[in-house]
Protein backbone atom coordinates (compact mmCIF):
# COMPACT_ATOMS: atom_id res chain seq x y z
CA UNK A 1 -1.34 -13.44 -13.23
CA UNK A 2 -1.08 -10.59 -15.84
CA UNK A 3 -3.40 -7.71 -14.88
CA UNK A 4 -5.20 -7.82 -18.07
CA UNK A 5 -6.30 -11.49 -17.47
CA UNK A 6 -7.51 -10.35 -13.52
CA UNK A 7 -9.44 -7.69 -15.38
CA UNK A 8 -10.79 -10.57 -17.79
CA UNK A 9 -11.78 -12.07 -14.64
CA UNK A 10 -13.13 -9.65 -13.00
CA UNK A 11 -15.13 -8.67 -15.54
CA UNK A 12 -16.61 -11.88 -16.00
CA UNK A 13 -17.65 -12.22 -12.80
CA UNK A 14 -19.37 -9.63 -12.66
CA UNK A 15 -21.32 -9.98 -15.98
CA UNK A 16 -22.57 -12.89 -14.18
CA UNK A 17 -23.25 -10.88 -11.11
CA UNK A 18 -26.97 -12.56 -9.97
CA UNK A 19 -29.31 -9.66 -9.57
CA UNK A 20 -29.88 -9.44 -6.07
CA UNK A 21 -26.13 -8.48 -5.70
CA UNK A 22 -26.54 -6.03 -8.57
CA UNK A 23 -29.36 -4.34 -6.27
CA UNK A 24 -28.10 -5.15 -2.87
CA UNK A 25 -24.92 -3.05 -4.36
CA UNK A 26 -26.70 -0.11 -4.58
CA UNK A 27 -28.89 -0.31 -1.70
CA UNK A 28 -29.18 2.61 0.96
CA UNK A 29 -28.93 -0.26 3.63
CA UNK A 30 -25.66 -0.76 4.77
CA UNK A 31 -26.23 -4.65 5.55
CA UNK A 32 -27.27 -5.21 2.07
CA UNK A 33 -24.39 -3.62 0.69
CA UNK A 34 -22.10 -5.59 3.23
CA UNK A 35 -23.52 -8.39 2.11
CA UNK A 36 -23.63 -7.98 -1.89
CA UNK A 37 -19.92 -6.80 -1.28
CA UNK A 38 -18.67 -9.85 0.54
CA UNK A 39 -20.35 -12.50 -1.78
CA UNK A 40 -18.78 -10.29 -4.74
CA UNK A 41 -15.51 -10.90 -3.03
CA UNK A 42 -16.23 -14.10 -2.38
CA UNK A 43 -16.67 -14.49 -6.28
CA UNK A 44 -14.09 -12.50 -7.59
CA UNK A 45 -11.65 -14.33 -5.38
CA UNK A 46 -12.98 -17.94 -5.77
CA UNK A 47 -13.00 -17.45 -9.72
CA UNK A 48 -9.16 -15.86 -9.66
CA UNK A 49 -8.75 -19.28 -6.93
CA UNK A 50 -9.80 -21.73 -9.76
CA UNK A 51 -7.90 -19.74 -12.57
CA UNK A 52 -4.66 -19.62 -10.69
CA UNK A 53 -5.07 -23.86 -9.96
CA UNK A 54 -5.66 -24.24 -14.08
CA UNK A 55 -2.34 -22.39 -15.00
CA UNK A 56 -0.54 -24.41 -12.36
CA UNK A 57 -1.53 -27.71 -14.32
């Protein structure tokens, strides 16, 4: 995948972000952060998943 269409992605993804990620990022409490950081993953990588499977078809 052409880094300008990850960047697409990635962008998306997180225009979408729900809110309690968008505060959990910036929280002073490490296990929020932990956690808004792994479900962003999780996102980010499910969303590049699914694009990836489209192109293949």
């Amino acid at each position: 995948m052409p880094h300008n269409a990850i960047t697409a992605v990635v962008t998306e993804i997180l225009a979408r972000a729900p809110d309690w990620i968008r505060k959990d990022l910036s929280s002073k409490d490490p296990i929020s952060r932990t956690r808004a950081e792994e479900a962003l993953a999780v996102l980010i990588g499910s969303a590049l998943s699914n694009d990836d499977d489209t192109r293949k078809a």
